[in-house]
C-alpha atoms as a PDB file:
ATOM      1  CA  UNK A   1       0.000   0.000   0.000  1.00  0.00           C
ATOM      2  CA  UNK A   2       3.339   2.384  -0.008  1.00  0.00           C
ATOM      3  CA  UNK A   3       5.110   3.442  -2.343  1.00  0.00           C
ATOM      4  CA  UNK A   4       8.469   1.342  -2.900  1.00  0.00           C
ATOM      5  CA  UNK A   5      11.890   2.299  -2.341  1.00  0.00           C
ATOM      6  CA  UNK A   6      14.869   1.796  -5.014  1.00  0.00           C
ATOM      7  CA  UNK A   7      16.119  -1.126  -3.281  1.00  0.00           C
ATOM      8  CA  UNK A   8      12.459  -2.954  -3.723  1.00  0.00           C
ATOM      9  CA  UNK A   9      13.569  -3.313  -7.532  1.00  0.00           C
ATOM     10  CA  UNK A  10      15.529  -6.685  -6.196  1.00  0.00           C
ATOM     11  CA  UNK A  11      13.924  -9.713  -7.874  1.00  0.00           C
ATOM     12  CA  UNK A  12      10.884 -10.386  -4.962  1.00  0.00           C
ATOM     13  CA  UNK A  13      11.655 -13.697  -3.395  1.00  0.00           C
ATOM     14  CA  UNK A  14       8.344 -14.569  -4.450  1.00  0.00           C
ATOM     15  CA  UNK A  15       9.116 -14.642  -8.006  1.00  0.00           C
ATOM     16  CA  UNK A  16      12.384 -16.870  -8.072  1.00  0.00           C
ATOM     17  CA  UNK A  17      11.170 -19.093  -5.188  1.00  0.00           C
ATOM     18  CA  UNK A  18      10.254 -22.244  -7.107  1.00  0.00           C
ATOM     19  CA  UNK A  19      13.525 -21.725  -9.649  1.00  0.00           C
ATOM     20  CA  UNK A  20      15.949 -21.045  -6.713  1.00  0.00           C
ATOM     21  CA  UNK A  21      14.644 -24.600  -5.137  1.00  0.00           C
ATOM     22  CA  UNK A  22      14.909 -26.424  -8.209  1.00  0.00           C
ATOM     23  CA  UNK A  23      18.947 -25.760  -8.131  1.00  0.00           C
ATOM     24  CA  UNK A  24      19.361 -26.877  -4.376  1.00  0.00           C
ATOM     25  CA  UNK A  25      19.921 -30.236  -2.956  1.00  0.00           C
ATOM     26  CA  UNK A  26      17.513 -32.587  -0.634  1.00  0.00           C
ATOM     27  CA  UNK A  27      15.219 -30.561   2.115  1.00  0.00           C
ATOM     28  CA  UNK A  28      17.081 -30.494   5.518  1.00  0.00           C
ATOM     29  CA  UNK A  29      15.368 -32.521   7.854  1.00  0.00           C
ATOM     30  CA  UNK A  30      13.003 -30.578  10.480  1.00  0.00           C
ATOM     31  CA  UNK A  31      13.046 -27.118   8.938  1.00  0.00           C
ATOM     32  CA  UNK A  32      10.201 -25.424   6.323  1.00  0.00           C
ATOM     33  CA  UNK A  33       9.202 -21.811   4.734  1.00  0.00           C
ATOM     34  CA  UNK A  34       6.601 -21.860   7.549  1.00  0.00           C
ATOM     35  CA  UNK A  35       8.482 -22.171  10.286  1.00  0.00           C
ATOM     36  CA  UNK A  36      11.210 -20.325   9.653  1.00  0.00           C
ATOM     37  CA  UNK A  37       8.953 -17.670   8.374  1.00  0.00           C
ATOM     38  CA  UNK A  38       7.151 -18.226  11.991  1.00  0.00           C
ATOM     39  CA  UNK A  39       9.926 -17.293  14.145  1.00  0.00           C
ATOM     40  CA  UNK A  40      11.367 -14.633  11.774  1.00  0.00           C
ATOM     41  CA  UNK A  41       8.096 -13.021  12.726  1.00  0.00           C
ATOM     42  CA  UNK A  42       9.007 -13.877  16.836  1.00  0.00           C
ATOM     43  CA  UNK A  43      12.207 -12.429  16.109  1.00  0.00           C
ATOM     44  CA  UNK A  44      10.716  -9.235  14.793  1.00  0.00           C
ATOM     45  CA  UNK A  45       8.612  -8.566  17.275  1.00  0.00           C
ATOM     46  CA  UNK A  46      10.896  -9.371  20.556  1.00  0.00           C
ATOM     47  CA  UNK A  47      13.969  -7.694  19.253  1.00  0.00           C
ATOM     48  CA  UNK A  48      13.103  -5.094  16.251  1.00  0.00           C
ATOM     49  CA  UNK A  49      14.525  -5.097  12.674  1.00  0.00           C
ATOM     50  CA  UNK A  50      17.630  -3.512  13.679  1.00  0.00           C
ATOM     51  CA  UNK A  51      18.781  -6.761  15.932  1.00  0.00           C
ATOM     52  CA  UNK A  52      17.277  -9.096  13.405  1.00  0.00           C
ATOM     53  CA  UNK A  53      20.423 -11.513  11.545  1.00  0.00           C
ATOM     54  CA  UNK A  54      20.310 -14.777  10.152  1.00  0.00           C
ATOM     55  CA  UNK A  55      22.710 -15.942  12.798  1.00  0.00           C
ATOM     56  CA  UNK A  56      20.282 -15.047  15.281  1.00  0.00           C
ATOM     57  CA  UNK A  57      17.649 -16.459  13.486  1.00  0.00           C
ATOM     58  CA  UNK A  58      19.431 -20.067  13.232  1.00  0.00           C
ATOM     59  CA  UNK A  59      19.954 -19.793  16.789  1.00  0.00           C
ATOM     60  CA  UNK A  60      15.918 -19.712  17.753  1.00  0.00           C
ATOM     61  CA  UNK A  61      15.739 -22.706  15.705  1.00  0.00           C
ATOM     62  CA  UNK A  62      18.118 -24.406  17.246  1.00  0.00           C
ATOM     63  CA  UNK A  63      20.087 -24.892  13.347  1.00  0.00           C
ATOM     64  CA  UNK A  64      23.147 -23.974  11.226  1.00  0.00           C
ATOM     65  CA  UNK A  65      22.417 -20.411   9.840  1.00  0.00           C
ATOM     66  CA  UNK A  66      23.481 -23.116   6.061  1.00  0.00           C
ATOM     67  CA  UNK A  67      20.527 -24.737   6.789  1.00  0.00           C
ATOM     68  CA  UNK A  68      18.249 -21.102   6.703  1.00  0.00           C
ATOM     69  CA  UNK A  69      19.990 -20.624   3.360  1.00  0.00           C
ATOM     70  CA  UNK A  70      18.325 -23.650   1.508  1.00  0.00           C
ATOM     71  CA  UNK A  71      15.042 -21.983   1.506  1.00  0.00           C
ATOM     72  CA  UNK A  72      16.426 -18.146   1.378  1.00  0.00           C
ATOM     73  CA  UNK A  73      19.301 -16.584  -0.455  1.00  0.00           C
ATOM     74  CA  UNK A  74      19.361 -13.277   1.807  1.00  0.00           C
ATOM     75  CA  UNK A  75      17.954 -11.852   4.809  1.00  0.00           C
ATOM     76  CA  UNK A  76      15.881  -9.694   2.762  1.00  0.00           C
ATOM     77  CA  UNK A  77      14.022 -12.859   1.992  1.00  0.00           C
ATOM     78  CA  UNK A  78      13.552 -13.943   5.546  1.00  0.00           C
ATOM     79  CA  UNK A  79      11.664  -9.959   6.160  1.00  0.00           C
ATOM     80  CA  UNK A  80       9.942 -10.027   2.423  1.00  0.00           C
ATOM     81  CA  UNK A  81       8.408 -13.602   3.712  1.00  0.00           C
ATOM     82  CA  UNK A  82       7.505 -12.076   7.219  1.00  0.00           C
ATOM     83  CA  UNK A  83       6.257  -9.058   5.760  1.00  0.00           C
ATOM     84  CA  UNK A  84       3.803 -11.090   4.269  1.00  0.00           C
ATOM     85  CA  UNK A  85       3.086 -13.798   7.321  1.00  0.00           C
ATOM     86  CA  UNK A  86       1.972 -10.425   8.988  1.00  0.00           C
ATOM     87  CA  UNK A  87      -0.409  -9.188   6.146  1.00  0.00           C
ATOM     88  CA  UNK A  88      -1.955 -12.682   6.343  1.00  0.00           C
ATOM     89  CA  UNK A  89      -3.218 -11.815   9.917  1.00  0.00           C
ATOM     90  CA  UNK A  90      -5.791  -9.121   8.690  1.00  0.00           C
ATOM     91  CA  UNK A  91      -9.311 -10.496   8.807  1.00  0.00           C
ATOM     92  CA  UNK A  92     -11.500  -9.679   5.684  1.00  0.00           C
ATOM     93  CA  UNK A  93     -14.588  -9.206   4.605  1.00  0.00           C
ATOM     94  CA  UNK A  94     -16.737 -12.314   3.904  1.00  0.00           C
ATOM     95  CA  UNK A  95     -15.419 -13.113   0.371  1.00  0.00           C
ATOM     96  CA  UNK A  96     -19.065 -14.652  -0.170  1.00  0.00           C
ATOM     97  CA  UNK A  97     -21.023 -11.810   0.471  1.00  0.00           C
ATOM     98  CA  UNK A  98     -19.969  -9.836  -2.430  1.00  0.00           C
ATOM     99  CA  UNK A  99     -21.785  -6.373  -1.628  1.00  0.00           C
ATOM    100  CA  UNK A 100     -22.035  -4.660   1.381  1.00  0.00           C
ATOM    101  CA  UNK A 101     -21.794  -1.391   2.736  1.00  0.00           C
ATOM    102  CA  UNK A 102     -18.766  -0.014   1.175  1.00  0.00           C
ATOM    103  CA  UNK A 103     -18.157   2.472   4.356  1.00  0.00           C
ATOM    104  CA  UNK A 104     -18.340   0.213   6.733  1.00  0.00           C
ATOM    105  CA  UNK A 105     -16.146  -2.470   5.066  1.00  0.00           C
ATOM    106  CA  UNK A 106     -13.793   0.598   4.192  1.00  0.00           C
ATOM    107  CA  UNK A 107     -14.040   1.143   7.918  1.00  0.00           C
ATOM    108  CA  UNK A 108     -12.880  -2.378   8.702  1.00  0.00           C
ATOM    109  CA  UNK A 109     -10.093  -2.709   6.199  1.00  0.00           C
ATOM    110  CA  UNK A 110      -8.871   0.273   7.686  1.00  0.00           C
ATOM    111  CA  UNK A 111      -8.834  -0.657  11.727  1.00  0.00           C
ATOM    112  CA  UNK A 112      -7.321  -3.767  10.704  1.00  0.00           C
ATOM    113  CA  UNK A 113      -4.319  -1.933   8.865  1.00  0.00           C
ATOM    114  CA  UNK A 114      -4.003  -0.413  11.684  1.00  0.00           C
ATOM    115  CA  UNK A 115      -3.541  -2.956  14.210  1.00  0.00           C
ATOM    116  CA  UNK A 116      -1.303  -4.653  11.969  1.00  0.00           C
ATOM    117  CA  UNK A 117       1.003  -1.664  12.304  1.00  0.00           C
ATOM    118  CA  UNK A 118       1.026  -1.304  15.756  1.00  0.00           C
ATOM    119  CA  UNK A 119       1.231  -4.885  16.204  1.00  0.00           C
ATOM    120  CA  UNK A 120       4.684  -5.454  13.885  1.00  0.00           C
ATOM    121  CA  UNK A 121       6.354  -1.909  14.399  1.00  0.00           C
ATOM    122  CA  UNK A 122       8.798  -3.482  12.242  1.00  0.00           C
ATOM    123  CA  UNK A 123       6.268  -3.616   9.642  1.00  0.00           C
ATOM    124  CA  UNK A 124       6.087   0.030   8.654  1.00  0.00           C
ATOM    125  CA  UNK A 125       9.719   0.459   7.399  1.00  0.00           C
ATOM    126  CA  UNK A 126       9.544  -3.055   5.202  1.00  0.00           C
ATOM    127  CA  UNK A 127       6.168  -2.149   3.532  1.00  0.00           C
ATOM    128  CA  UNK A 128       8.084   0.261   1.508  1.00  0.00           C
ATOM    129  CA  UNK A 129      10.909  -1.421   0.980  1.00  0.00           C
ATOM    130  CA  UNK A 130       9.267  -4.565  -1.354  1.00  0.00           C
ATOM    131  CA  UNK A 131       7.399  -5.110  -3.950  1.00  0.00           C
ATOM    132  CA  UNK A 132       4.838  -6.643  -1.495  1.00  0.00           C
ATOM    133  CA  UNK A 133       3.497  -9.362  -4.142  1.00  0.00           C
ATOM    134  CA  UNK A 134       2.678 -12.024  -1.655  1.00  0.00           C
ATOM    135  CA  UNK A 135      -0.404 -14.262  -1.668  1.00  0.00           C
ATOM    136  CA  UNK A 136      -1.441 -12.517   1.753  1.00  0.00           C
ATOM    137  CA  UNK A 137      -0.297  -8.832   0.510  1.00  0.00           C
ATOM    138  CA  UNK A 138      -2.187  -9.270  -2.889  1.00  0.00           C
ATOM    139  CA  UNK A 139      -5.551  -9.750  -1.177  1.00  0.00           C
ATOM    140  CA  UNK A 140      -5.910  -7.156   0.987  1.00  0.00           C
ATOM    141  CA  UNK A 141      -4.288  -5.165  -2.271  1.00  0.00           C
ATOM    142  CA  UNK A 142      -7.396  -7.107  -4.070  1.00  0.00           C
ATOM    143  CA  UNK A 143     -10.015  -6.347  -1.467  1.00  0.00           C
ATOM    144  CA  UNK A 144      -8.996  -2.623  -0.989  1.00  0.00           C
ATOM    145  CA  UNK A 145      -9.601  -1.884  -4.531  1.00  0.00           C
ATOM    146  CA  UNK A 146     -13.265  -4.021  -4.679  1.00  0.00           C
ATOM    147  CA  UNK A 147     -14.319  -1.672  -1.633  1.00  0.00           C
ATOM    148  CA  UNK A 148     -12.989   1.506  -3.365  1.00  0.00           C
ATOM    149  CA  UNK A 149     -14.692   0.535  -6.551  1.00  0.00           C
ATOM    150  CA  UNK A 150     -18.164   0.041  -4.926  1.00  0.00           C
ATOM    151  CA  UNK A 151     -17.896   3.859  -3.989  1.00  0.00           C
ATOM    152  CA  UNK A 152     -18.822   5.434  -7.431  1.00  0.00           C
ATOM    153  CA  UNK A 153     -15.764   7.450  -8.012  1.00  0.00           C
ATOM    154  CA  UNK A 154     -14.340   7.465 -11.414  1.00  0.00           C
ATOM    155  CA  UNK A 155     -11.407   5.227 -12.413  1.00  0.00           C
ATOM    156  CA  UNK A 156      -8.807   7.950 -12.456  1.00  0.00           C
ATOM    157  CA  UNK A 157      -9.967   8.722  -8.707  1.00  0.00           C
ATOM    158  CA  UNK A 158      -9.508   4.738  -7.457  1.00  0.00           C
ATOM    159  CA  UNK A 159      -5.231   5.035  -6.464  1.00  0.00           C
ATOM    160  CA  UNK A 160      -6.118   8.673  -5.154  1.00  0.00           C
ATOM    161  CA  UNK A 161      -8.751   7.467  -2.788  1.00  0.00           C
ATOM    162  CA  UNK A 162      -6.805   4.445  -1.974  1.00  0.00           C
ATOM    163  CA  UNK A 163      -3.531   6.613  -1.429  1.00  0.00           C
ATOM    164  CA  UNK A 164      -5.325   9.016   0.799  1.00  0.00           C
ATOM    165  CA  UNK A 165      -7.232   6.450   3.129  1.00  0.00           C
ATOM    166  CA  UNK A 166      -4.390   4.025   3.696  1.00  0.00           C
ATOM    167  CA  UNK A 167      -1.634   6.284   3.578  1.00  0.00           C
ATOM    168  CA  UNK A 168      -3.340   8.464   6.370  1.00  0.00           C
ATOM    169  CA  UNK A 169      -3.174   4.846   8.524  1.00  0.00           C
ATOM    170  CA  UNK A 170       0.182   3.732   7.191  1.00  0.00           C
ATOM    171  CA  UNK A 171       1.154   7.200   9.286  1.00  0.00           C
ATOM    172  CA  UNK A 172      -1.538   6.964  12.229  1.00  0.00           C
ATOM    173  CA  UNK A 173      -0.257   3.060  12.909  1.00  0.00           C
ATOM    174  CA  UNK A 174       3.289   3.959  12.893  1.00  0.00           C
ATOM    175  CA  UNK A 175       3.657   6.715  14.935  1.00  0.00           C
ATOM    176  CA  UNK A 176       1.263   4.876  17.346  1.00  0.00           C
ATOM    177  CA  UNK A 177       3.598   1.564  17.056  1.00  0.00           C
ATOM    178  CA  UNK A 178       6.515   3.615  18.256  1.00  0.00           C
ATOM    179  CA  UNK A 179       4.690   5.190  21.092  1.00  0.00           C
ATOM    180  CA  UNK A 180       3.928   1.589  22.054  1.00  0.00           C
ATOM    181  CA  UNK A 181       7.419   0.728  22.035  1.00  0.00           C
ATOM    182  CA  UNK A 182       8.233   3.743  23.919  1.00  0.00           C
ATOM    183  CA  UNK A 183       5.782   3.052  26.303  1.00  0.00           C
ATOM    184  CA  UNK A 184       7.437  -1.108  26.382  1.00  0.00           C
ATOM    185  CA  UNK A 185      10.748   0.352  26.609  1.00  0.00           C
ATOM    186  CA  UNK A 186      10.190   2.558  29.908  1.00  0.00           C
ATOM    187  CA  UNK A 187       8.224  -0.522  31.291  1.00  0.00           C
ATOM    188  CA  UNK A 188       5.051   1.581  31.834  1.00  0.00           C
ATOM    189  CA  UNK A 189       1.869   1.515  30.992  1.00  0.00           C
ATOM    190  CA  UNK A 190       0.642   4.000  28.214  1.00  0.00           C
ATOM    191  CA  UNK A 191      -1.462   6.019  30.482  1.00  0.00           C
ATOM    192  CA  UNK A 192       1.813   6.281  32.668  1.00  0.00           C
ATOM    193  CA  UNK A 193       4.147   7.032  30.295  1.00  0.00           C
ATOM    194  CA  UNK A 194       1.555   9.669  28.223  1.00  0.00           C
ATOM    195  CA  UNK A 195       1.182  11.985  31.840  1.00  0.00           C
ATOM    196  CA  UNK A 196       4.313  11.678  32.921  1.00  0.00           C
ATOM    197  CA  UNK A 197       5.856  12.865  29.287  1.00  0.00           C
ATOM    198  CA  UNK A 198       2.985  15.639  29.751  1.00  0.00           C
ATOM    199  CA  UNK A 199       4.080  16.919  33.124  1.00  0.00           C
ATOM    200  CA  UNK A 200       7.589  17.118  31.880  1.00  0.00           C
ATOM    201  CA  UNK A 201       6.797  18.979  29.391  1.00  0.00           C
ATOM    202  CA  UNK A 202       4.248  21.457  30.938  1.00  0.00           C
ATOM    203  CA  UNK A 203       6.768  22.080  33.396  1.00  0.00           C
ATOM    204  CA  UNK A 204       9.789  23.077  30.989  1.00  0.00           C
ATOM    205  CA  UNK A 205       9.228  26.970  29.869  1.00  0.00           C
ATOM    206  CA  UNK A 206      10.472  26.106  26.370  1.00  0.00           C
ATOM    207  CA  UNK A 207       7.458  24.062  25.985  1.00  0.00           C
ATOM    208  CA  UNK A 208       4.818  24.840  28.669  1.00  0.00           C
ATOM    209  CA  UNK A 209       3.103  27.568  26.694  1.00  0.00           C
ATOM    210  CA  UNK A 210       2.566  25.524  23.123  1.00  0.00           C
ATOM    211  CA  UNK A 211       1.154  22.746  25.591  1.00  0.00           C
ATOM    212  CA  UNK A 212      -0.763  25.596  27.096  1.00  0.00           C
ATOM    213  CA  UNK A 213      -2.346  27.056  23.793  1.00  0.00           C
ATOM    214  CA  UNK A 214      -3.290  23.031  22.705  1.00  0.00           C
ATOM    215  CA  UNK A 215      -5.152  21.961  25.976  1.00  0.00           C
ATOM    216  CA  UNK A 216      -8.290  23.071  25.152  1.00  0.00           C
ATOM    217  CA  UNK A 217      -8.310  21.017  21.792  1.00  0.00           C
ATOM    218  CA  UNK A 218      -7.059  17.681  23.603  1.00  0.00           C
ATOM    219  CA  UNK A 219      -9.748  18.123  26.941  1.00  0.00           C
ATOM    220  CA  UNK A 220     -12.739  18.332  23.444  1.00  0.00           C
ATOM    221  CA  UNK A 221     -11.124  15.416  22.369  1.00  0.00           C
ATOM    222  CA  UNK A 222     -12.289  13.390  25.081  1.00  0.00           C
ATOM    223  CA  UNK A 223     -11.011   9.978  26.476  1.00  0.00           C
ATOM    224  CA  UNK A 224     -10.235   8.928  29.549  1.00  0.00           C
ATOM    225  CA  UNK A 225      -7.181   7.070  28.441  1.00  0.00           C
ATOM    226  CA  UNK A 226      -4.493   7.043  26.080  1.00  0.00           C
ATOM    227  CA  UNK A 227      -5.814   4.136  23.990  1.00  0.00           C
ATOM    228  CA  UNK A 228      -9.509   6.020  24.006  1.00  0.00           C
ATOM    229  CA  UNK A 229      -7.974   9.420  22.739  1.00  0.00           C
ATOM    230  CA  UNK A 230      -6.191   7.689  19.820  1.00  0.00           C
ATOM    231  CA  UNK A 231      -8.961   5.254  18.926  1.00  0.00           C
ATOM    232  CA  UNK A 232     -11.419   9.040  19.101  1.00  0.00           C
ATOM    233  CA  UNK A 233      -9.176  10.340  16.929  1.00  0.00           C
ATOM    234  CA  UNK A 234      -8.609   7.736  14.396  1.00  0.00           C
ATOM    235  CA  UNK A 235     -11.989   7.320  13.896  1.00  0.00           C
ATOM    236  CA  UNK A 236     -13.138  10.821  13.570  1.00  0.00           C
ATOM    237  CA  UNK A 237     -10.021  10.982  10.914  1.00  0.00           C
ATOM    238  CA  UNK A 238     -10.998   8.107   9.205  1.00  0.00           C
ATOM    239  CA  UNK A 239     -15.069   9.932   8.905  1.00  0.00           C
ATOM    240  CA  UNK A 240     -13.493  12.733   7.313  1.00  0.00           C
ATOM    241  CA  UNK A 241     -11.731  10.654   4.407  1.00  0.00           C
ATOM    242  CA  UNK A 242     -14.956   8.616   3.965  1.00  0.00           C
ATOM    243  CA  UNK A 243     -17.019  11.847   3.890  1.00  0.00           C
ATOM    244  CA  UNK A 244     -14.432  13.221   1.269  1.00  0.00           C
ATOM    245  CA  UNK A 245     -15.252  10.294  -0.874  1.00  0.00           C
ATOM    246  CA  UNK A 246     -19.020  10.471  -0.707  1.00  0.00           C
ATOM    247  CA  UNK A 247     -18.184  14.176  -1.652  1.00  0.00           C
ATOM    248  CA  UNK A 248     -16.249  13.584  -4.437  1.00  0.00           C
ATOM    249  CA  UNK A 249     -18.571  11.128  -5.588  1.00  0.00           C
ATOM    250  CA  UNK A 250     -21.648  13.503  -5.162  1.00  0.00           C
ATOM    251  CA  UNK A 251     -19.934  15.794  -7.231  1.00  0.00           C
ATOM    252  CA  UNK A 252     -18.893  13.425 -10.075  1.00  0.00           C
ATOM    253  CA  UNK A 253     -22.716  12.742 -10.053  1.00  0.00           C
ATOM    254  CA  UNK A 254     -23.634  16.654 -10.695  1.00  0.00           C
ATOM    255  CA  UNK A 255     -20.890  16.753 -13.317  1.00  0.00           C
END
């Protein structure tokens, strides 16, 4: 859903997998894609991307890091696999029911993206970074587009829409992902860490009096606690996107 990086123009793993096994000798005994792809993902999550290796990677599997290398060539495969393990977490809409309410399933593709993010902070910086043209990747691509469709905006407006929905929670789940490792790192809880960064900086002159001018706009906001302010404010962001679109739509339909 972002756009990709210079480095993403590597041959995806996903499109030499089945020629680069073809080359290699017999399966080692006890290992496959899955797991390995499985406690990549473990990896990820414990330790970040920056502390992520092969050699640390044979070590949770209790292998030779030569043994990793018959199903990958690099460790960019290992995080273009994981990348898409993660994506395959998001629940979809009913592939059956075929309609819907666009809004709402627009809605629900959207939280989900979300808690993906916050889930895999790792995620953010990889989704960039490949060509993302896994099974798991390519149906929430698929479904994204259906929903988008069913709104009545012209083709030319489809990637725009798409672009300014999913990029807003590309940003929203990332910045919220770091807080949460923030939050992990101080070993506090996010209510904790949120008022104790806030009396700090109420308290410091350089930055008392911006706090100052924006307290009124955070006590409208409402929520009692951190994770109620920033679900209140994702979804009152998300309302204005899907408003845009039933705007632009509406005035497509006067053109």
């Amino acid at each position: 859903m972002n756009a990709v990086e210079p480095d993403a123009v590597r041959v995806s793993v996903w499109l030499r997998e089945k020629a680069r096994r073809r080359t290699r000798g017999g399966q080692p005994s006890g290992l496959d894609r899955n797991r390995i792809t499985d406690a990549t993902v473990r990896l990820l999550d414990t330790e970040g991307l920056d502390r992520f290796s092969m050699r640390r990677l044979a070590g949770e599997l209790n292998v030779t890091a030569m043994s990793v290398y018959w199903y990958v060539d690099t460790k960019d495969d290992l995080l273009e696999l994981a990348l898409d393990a993660a994506y395959g977490e998001l629940r979809l809409p009913d592939a059956e029911a075929g309609g819907g309410d666009w809004r709402e399933q627009l809605r629900a593709l959207a939280r989900e993206y979300r808690g993906l993010l916050v889930r895999h902070p790792w995620l953010s910086p990889l989704a960039g970074r490949y060509l993302n043209i896994g099974p798991n990747s390519l149906t929430f691509s698929r479904w994204v587009q259906q929903v988008i469709r069913r709104t009545g905006l012209p083709a030319h407006g489809i990637t725009g829409a798409i672009s300014a929905v999913f990029q807003f929670v590309y940003g929203y789940g990332t910045i919220e992902g770091h807080f949460a490792a923030r939050v992990a790192a101080a070993d506090m809880t996010p209510d904790e860490y949120f008022h104790t960064a806030m009396s700090a900086v109420t308290e410091a002159p350089e930055t008392a009096a911006a706090v100052q001018e924006s307290a009124e706009i955070m006590a409208a906001r409402g929520g009692d606690t951190v994770q109620e302010m920033l679900d209140r404010d994702f979804a009152f962001a998300l309302e204005l996107l899907v408003a845009g679109i039933e705007a632009m739509v509406a005035r497509t339909t006067r053109a």
